[in-house]
Structures are given as structure tokens and as C-alpha cells.
Protein backbone atom coordinates (compact mmCIF):
# COMPACT_ATOMS: atom_id res chain seq x y z
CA UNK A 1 16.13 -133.13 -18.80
CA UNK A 2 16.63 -130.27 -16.21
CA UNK A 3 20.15 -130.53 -16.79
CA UNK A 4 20.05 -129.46 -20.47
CA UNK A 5 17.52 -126.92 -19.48
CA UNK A 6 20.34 -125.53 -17.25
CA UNK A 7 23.21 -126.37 -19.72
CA UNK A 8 20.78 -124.16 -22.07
CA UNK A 9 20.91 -121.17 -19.79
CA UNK A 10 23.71 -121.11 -18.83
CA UNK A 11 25.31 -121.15 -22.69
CA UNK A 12 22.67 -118.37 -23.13
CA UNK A 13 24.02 -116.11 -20.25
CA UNK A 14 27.61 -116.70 -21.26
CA UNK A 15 26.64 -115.73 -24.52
CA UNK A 16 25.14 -112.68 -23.46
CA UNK A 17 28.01 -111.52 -21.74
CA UNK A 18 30.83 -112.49 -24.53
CA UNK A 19 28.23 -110.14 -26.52
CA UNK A 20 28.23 -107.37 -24.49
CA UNK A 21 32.15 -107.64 -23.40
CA UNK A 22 33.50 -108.41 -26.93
CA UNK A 23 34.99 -111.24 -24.92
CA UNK A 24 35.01 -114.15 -28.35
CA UNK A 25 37.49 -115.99 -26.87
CA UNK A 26 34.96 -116.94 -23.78
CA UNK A 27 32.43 -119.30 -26.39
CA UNK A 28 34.97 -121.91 -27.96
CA UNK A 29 36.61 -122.67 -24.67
CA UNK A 30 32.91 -122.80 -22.73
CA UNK A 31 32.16 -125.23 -26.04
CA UNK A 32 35.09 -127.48 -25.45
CA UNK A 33 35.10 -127.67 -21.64
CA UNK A 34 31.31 -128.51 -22.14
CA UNK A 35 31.72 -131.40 -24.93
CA UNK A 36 34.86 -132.53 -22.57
CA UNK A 37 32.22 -132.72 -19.24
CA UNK A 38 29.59 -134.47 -21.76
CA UNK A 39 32.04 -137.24 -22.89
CA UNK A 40 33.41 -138.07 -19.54
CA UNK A 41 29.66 -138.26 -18.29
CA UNK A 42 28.62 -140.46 -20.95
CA UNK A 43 31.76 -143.06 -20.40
CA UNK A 44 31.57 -143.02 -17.25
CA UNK A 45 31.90 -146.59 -16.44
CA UNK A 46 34.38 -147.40 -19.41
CA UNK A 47 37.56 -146.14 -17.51
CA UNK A 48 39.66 -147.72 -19.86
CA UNK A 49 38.07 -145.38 -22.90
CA UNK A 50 38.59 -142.16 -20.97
CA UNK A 51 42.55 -143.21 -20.45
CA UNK A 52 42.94 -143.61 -24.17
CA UNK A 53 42.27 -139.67 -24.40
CA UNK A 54 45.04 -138.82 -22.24
């Protein structure tokens, strides 16, 4: 639970600074990488799902 605290934050903080640099580009990519860590977490025993992605 900590973690998504964290995860929470820190999306908050990049945020904050795309908003303030005009830096749009920064959000999608943060998005992806994120969803990318998430999925690899949650398989992380099924090696054989993770080399279908690839």
C-alpha cells in the first residue's frame, strides 16, 4: 500500500513540473514506463507471458 502512496507522489510531482515546464511530452512516457513496471511486477513468475511481449 506504501508503494501506491509513493507511485501517487511521485505522478503528482512529475506532474507539477510538466506544468510548470510546459514539458507534455514528460506524462505519456512516465504513464507507459509505469503500466510497463506494473505488468512485469504482476507476471512475475509467468516468464513465458512476459516473452510473448517482446
Amino acid at each position: 500500500m506504501r508503494f501506491l502512496k509513493y507511485l501517487g507522489k511521485m505522478f503528482c510531482e512529475i506532474c507539477h513540473f510538466a506544468w510548470q515546464n510546459k514539458a507534455w511530452w514528460i506524462i505519456p512516457i512516465f504513464l507507459v514506463l509505469t503500466l510497463l513496471a506494473l505488468l512485469i511486477a504482476a507476471t512475475q513468475g509467468a516468464a513465458p507471458f512476459i516473452y510473448t511481449l517482446f
